[in-house]
C-alpha atoms as a PDB file:
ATOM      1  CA  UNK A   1     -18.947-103.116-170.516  1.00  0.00           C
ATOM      2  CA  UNK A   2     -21.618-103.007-167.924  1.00  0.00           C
ATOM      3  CA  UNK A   3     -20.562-103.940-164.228  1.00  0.00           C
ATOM      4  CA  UNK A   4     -24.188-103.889-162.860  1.00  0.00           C
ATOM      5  CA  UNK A   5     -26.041-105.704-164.894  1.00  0.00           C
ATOM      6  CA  UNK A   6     -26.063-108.235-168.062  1.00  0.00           C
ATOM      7  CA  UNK A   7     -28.909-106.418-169.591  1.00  0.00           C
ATOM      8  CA  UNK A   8     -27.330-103.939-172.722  1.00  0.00           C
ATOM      9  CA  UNK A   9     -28.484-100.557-172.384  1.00  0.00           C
ATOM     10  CA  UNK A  10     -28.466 -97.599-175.009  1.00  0.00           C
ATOM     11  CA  UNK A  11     -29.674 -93.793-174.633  1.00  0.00           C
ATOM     12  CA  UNK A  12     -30.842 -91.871-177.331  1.00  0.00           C
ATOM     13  CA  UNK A  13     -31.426 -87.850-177.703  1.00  0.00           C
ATOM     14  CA  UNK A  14     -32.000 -86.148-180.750  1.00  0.00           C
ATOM     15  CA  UNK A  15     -31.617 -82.223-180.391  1.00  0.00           C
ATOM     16  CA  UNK A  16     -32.947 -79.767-182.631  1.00  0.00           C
ATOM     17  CA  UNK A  17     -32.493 -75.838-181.955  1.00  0.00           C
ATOM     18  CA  UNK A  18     -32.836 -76.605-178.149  1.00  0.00           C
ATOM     19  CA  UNK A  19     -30.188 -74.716-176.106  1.00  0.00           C
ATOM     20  CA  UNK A  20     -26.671 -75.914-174.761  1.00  0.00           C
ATOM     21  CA  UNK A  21     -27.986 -75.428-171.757  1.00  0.00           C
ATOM     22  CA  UNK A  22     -31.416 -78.095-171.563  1.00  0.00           C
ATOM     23  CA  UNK A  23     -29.252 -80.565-173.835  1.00  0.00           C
ATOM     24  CA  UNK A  24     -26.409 -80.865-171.642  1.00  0.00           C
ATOM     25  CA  UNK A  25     -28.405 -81.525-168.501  1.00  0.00           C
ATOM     26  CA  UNK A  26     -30.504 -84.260-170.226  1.00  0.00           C
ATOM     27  CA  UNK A  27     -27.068 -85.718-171.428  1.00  0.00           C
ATOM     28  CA  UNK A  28     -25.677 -85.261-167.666  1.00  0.00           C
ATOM     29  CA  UNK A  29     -28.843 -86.887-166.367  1.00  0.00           C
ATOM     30  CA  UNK A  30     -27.770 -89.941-168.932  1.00  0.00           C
ATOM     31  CA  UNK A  31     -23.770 -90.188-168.391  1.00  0.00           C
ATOM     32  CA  UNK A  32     -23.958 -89.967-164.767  1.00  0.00           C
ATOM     33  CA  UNK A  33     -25.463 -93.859-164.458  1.00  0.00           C
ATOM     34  CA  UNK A  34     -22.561 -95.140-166.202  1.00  0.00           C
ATOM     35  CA  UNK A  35     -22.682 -98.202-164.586  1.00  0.00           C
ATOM     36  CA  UNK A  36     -25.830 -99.539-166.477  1.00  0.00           C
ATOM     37  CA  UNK A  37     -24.867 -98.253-169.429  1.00  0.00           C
ATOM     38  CA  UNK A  38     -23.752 -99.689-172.822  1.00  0.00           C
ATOM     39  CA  UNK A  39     -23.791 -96.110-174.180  1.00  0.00           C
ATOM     40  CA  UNK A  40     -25.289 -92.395-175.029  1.00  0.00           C
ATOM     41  CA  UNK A  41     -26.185 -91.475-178.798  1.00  0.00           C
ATOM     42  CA  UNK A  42     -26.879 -87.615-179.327  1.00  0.00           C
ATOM     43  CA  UNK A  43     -28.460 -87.222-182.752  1.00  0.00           C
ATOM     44  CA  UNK A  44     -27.225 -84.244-183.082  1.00  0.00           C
ATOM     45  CA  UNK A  45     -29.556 -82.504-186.013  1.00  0.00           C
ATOM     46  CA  UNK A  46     -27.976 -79.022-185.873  1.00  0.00           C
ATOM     47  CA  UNK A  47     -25.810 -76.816-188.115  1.00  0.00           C
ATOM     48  CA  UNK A  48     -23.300 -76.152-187.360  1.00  0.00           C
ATOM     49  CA  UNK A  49     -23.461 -79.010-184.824  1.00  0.00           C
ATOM     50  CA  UNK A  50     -23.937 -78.306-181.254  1.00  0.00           C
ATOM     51  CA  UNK A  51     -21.375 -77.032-178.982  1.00  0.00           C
ATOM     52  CA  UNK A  52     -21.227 -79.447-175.576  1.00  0.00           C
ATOM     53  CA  UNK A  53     -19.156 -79.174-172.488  1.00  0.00           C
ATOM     54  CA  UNK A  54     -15.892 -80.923-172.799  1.00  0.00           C
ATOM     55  CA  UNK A  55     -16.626 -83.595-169.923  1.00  0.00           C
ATOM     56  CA  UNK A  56     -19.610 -84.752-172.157  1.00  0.00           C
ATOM     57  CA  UNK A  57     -17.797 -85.066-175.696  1.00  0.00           C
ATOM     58  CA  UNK A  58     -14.641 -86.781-173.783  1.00  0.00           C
ATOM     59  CA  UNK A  59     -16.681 -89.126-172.131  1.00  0.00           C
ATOM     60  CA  UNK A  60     -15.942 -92.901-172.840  1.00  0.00           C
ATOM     61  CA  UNK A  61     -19.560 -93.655-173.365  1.00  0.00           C
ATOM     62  CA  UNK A  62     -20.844 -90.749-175.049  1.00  0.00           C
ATOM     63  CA  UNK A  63     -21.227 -90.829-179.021  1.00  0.00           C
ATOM     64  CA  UNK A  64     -22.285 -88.155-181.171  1.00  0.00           C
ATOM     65  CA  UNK A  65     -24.526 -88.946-184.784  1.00  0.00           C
ATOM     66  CA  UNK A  66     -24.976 -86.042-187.355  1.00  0.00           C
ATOM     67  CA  UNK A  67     -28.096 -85.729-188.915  1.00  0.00           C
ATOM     68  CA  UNK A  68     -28.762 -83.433-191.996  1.00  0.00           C
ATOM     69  CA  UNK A  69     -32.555 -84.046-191.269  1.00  0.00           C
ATOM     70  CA  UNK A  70     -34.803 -81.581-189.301  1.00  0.00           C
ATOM     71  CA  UNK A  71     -37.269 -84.067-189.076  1.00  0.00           C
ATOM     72  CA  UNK A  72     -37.747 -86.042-185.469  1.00  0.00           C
ATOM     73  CA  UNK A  73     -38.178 -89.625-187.268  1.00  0.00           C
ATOM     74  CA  UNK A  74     -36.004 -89.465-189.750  1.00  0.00           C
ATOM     75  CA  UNK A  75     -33.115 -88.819-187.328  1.00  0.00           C
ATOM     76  CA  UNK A  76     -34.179 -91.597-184.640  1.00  0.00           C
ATOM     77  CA  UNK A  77     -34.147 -93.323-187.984  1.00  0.00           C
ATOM     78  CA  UNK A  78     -30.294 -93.181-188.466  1.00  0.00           C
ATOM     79  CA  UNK A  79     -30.310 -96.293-185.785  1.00  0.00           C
ATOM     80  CA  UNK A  80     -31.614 -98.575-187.844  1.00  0.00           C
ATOM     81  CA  UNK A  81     -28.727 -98.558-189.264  1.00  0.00           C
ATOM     82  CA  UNK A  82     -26.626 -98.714-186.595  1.00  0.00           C
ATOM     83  CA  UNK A  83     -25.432-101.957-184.595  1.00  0.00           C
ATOM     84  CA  UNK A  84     -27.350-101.760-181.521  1.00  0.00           C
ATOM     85  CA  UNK A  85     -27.828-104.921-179.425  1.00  0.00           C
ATOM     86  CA  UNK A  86     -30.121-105.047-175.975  1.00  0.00           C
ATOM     87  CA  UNK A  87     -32.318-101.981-175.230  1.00  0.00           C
ATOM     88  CA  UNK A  88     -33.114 -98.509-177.159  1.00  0.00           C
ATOM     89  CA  UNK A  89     -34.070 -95.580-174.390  1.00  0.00           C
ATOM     90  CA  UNK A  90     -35.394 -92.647-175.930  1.00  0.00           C
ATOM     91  CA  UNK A  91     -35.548 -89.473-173.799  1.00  0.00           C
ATOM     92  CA  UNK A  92     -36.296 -85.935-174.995  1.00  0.00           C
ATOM     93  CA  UNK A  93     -33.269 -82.799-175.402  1.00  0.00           C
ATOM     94  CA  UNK A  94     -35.317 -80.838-172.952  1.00  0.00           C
ATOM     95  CA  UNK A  95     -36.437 -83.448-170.607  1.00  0.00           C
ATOM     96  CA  UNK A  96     -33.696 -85.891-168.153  1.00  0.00           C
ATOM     97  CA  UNK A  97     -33.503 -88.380-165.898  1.00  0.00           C
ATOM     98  CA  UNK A  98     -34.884 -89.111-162.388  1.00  0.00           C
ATOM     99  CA  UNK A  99     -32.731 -89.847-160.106  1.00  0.00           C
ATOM    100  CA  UNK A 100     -31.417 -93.730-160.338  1.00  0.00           C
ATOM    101  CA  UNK A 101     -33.975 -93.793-163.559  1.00  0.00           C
ATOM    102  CA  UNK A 102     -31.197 -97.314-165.062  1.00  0.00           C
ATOM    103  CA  UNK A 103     -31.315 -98.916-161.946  1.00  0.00           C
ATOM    104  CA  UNK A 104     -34.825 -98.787-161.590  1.00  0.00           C
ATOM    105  CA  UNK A 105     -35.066 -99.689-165.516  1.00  0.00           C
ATOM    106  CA  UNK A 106     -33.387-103.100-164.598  1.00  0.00           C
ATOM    107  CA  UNK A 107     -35.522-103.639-162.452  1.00  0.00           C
ATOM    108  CA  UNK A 108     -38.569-103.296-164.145  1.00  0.00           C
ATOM    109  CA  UNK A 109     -37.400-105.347-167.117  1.00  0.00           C
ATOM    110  CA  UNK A 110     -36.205-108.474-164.966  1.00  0.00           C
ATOM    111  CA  UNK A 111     -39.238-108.282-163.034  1.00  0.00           C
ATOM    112  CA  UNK A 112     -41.524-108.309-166.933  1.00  0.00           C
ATOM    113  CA  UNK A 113     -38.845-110.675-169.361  1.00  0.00           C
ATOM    114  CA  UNK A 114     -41.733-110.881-171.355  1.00  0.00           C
ATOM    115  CA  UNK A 115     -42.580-107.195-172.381  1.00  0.00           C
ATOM    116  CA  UNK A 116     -40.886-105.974-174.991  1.00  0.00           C
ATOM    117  CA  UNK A 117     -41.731-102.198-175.075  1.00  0.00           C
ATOM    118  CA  UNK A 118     -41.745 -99.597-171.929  1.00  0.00           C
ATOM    119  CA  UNK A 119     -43.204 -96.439-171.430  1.00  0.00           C
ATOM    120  CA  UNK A 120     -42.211 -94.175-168.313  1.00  0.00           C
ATOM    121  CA  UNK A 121     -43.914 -90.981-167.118  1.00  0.00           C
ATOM    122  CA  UNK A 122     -43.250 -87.832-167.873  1.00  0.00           C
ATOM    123  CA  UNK A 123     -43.141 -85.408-164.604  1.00  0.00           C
ATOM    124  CA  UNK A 124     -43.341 -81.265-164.994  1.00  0.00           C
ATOM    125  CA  UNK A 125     -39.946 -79.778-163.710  1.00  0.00           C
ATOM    126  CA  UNK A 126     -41.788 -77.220-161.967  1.00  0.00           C
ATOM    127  CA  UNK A 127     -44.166 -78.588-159.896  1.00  0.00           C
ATOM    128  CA  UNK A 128     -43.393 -82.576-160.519  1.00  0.00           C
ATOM    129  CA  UNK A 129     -46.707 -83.010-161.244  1.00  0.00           C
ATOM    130  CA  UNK A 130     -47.616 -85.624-164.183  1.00  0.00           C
ATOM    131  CA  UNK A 131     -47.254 -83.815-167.703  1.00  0.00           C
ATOM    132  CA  UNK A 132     -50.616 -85.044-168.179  1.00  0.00           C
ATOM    133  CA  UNK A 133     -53.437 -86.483-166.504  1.00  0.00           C
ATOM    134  CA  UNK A 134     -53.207 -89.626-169.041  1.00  0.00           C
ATOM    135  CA  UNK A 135     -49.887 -89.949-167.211  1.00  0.00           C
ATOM    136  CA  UNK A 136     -51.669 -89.974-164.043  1.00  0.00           C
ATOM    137  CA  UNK A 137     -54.678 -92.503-164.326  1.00  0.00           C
ATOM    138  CA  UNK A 138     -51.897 -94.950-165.764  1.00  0.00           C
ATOM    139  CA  UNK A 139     -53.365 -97.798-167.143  1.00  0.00           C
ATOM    140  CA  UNK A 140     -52.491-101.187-168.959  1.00  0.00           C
ATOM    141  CA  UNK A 141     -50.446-100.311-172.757  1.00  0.00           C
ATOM    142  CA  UNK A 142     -51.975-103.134-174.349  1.00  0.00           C
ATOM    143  CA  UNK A 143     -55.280-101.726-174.224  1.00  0.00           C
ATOM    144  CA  UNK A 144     -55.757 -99.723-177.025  1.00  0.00           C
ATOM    145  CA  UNK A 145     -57.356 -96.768-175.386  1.00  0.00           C
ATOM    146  CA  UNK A 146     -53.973 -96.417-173.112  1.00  0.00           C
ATOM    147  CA  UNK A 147     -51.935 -96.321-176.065  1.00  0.00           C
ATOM    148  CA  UNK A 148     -51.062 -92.962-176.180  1.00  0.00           C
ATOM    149  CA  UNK A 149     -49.403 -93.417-172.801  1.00  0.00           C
ATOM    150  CA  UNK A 150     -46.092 -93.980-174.651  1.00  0.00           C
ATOM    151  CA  UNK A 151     -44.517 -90.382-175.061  1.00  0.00           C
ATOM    152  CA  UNK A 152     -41.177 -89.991-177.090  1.00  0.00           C
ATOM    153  CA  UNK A 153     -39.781 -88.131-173.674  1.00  0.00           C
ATOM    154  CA  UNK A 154     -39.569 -91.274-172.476  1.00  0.00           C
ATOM    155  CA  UNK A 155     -39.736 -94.303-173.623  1.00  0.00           C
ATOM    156  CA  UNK A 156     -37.524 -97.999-174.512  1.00  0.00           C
ATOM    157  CA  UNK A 157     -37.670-100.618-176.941  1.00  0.00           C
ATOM    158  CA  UNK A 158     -35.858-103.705-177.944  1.00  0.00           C
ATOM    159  CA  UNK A 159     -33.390-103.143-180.558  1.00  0.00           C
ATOM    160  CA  UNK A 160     -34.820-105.863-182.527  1.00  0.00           C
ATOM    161  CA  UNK A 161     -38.186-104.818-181.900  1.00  0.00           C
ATOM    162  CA  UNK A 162     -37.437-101.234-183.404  1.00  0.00           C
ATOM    163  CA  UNK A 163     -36.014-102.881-186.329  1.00  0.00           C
ATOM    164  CA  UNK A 164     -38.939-105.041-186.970  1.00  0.00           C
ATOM    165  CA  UNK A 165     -41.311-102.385-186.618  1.00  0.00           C
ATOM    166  CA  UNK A 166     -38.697-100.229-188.900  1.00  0.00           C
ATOM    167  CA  UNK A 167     -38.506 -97.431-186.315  1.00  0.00           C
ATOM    168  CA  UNK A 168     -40.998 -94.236-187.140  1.00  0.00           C
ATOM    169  CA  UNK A 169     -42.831 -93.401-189.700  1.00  0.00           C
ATOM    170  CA  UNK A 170     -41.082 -90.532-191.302  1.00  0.00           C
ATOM    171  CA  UNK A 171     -44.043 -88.101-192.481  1.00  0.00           C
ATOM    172  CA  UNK A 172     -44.887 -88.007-189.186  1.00  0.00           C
ATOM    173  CA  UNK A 173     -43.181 -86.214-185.702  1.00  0.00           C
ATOM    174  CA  UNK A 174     -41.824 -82.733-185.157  1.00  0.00           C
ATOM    175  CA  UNK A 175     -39.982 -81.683-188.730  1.00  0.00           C
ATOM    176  CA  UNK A 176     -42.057 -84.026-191.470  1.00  0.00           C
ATOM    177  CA  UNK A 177     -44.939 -83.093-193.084  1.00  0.00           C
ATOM    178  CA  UNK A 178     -47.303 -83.472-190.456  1.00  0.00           C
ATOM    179  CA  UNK A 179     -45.413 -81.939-187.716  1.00  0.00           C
ATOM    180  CA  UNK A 180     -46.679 -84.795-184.837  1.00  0.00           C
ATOM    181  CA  UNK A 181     -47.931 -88.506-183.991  1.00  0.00           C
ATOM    182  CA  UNK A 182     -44.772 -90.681-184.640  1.00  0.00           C
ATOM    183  CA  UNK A 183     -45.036 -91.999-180.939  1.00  0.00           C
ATOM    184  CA  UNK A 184     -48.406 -92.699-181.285  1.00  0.00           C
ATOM    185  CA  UNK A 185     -47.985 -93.884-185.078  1.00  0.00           C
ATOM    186  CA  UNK A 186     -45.255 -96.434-183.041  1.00  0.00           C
ATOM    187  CA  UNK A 187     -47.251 -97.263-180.675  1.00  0.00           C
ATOM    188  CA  UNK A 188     -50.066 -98.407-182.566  1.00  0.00           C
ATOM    189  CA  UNK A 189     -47.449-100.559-184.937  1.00  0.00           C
ATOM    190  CA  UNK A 190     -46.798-102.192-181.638  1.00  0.00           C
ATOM    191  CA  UNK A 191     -50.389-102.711-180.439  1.00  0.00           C
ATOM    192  CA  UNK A 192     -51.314-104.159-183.536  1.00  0.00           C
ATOM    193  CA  UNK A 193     -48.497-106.401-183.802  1.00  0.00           C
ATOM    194  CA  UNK A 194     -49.520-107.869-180.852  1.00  0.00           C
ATOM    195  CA  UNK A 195     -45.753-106.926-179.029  1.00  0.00           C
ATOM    196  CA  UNK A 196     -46.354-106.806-175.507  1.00  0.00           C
ATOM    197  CA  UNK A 197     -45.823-103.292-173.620  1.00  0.00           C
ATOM    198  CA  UNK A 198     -46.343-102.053-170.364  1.00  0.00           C
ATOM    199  CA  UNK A 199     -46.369 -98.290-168.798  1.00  0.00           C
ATOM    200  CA  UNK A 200     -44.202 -98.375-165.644  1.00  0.00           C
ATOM    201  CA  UNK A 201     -44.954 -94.578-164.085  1.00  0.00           C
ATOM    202  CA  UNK A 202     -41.976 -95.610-161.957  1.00  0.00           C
ATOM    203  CA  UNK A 203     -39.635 -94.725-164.783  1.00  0.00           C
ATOM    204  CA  UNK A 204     -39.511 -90.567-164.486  1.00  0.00           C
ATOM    205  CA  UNK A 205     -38.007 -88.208-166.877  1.00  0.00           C
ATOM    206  CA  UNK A 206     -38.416 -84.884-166.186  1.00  0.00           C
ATOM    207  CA  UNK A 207     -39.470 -82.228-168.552  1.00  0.00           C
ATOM    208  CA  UNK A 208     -40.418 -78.482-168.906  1.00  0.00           C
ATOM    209  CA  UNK A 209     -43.918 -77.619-168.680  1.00  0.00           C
ATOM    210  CA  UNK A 210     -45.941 -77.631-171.473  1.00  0.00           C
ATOM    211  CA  UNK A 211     -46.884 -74.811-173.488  1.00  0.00           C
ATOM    212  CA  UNK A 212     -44.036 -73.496-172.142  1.00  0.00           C
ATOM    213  CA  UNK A 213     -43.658 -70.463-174.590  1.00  0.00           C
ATOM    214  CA  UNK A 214     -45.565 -67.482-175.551  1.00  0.00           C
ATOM    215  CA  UNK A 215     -49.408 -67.337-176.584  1.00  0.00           C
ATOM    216  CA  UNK A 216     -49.201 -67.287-180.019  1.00  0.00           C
ATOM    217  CA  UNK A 217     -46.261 -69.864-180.435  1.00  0.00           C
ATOM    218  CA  UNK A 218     -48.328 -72.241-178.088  1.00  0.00           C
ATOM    219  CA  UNK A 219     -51.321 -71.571-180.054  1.00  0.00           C
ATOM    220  CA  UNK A 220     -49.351 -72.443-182.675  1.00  0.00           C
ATOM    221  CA  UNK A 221     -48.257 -76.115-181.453  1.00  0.00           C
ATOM    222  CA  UNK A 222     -51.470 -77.017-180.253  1.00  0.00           C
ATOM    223  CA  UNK A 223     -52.650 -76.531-184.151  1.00  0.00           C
ATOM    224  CA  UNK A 224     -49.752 -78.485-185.626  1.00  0.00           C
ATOM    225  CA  UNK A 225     -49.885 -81.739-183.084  1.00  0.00           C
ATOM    226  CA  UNK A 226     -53.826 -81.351-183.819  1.00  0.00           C
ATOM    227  CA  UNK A 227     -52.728 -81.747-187.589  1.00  0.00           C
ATOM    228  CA  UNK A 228     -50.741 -84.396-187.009  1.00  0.00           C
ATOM    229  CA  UNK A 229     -53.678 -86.211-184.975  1.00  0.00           C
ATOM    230  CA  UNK A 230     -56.087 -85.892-187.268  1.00  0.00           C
ATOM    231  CA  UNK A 231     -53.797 -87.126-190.253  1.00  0.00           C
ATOM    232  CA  UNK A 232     -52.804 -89.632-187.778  1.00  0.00           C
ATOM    233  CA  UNK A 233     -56.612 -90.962-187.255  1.00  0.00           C
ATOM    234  CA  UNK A 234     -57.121 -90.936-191.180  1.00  0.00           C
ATOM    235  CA  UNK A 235     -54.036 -93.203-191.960  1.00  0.00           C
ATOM    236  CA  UNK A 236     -55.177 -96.283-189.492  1.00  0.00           C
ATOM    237  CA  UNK A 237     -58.864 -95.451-189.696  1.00  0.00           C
ATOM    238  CA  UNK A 238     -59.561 -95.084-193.276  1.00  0.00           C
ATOM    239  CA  UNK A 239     -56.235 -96.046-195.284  1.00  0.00           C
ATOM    240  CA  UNK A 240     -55.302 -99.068-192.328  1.00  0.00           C
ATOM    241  CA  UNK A 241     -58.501-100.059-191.902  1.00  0.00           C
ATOM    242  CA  UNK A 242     -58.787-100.659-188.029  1.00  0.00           C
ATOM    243  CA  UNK A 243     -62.085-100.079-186.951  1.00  0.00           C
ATOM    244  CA  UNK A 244     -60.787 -99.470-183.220  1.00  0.00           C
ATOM    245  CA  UNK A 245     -59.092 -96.468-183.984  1.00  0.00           C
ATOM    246  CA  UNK A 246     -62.966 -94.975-183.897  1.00  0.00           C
ATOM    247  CA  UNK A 247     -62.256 -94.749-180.456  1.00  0.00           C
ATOM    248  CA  UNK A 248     -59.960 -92.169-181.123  1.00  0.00           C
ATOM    249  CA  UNK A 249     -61.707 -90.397-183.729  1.00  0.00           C
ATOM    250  CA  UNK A 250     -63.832 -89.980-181.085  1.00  0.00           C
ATOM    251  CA  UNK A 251     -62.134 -88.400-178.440  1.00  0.00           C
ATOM    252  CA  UNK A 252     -59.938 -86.341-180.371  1.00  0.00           C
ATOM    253  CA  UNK A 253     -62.806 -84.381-181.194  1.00  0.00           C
ATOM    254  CA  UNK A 254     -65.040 -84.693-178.120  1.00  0.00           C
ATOM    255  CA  UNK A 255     -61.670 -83.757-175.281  1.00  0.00           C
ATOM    256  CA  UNK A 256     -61.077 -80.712-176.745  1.00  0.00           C
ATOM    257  CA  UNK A 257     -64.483 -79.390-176.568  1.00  0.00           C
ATOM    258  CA  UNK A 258     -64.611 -81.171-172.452  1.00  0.00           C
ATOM    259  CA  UNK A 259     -61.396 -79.036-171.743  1.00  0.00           C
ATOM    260  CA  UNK A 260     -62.306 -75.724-173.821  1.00  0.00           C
ATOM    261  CA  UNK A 261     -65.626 -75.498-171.685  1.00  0.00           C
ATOM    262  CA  UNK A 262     -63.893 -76.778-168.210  1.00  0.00           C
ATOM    263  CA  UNK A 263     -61.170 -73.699-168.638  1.00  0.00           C
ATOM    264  CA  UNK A 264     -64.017 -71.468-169.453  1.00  0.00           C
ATOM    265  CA  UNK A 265     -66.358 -72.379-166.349  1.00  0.00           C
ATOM    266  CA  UNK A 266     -63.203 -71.658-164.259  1.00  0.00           C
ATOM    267  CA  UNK A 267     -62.600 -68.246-166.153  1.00  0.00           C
ATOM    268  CA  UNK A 268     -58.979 -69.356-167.417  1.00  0.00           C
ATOM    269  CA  UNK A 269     -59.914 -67.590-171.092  1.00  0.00           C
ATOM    270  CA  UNK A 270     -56.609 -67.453-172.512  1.00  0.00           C
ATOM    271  CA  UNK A 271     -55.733 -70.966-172.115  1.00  0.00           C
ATOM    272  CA  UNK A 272     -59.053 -71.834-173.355  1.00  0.00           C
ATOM    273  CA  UNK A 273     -57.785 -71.155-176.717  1.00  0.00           C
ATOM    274  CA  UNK A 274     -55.269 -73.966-176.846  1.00  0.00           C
ATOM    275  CA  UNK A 275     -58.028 -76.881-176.801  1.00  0.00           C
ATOM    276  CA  UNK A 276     -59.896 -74.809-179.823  1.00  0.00           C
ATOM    277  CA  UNK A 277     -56.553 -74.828-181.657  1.00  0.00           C
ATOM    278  CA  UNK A 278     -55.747 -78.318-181.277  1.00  0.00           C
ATOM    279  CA  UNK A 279     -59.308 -79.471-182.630  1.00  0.00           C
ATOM    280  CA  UNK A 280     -58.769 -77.201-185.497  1.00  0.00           C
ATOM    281  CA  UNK A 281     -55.861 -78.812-186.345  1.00  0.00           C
ATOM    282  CA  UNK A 282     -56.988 -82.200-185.653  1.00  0.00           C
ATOM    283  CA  UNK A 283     -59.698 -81.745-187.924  1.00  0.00           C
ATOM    284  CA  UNK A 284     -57.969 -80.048-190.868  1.00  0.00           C
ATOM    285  CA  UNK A 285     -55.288 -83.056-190.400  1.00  0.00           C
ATOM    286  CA  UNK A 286     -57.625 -85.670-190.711  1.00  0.00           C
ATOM    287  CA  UNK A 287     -59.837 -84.276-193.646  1.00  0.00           C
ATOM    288  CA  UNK A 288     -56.350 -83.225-195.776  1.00  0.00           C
ATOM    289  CA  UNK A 289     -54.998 -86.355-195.342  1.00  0.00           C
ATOM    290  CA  UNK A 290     -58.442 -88.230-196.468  1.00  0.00           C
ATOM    291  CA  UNK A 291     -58.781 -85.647-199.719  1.00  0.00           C
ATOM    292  CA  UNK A 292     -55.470 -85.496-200.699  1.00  0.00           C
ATOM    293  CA  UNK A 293     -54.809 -89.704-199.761  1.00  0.00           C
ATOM    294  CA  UNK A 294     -51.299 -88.164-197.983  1.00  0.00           C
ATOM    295  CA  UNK A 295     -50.970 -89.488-194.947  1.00  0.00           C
END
């Protein structure tokens, strides 16, 4: 029961292969604002399933659901079949809260009874920067060109909301066939279902920096979420027919070719690889998934 507010709040995390370590500090981050809280759901999508500190497992509010799925959607998924009143929070296995991150979430939802969807910012553990400089203009979510401001690190939904849109699309997001876009994919189900959303930047998970790993493996994920992209643009675009998703046809060829040239001007020729391998990806994504009609 929650003593602070009437609003009914859940937290998700889904873990994959992260370590103890990162998934027991975002769960810390979650338990320790008890008071707002209805519960915390860890999808837990290992095998053998993970093993978490005692004070987490024994906590009152703390659930655990096994998932025999590698795939990011299919496990958020397993909710919809859950009974889950009141808000969904999603926050990433290697990202946690700010500081007083519920408090300030019942804030922002009394203040906007009418929005139905939030997105937070996501802020480099680092440097606390803004994980990207989308994240940093801001802008308003029901424009379609600030879509892509709702990051699975961090954002909520109404219960019956995520039911109605019947959560993520499964062939896409970390695990499925494409490998990325089921925020995105979510987003747009939003957008053009006409549910009202708004980005609050005051809402802060942290995360780990990007491209956090070696060359080759970052290479690597720029080229798969560029694959999912591009499959991404093909499936509204051509299959969904919606003309404004141009727009993004657009720019997910024309940024990576702005960013490959800005990192080569200021003589940063390593990372001026990443771009090139994301609009490789986003290109082969987009043209398999028109050929082969698998999107």
């Amino acid at each position: 029961m929650n003593t602070k507010t009437d609003l009914t709040i859940t937290v998700v995390t889904n873990t994959y292969k992260r370590s103890t370590d990162l998934v027991s500090r975002s769960l810390y981050s979650s338990l320790k604002q008890s008071d707002y809280l209805e519960q915390v759901i860890l999808i837990d999508q290992n095998d053998p399933p993970l093993n978490l500190p005692q004070d987490i497992t024994n906590h009152p509010k703390f659930r655990r659901i096994k998932s025999e799925s590698n795939c990011v959607s299919v496990a958020r998924n397993s909710l919809l079949k859950e009974e889950i009143e009141g808000w969904i929070i999603f926050c990433d296995d290697d990202g946690y809260f700010d500081d007083n991150y519920l408090e300030t979430f019942v804030s922002v939802v009394k203040e906007n009874p009418d929005v139905r969807i939030f997105a937070g910012s996501i802020i480099r553990d680092d440097n606390f920067e803004f994980y990207s400089p989308r994240h940093k203009i801001g802008g308003d979510l029901n424009k379609f060109i600030n879509t892509k401001l709702l990051m699975g690190s961090n954002f909520s939904v109404q219960s019956e909301i995520f039911r109605e849109l019947n959560g993520f699309d499964e062939r896409f997001g970390a695990g499925s066939y494409w490998g990325s876009g089921e925020e995105t994919d979510f987003a747009w189900k939003a957008y053009f279902h006409k549910i009202k959303m708004k980005y609050s930047p005051e809402l802060r998970v942290l995360h780990i920096k990007p491209y956090a790993g070696d060359f080759s493996s970052s290479c690597d994920k720029a080229f798969r979420y560029g694959r999912g992209k591009g499959a991404l643009v093909s499936k509204w675009l051509i299959f969904n027919r919606k003309s404004l998703v141009l727009l993004e046809l657009l720019e997910m060829i024309l940024l990576p070719i702005f960013q490959f040239i800005k990192l080569i001007l200021r003589l940063k020729i390593k990372t001026s690889i990443y771009p090139i391998c994301a609009l490789t990806g986003r290109i082969r994504g987009f043209l398999l998934a028109l050929l082969c009609k698998h999107y």
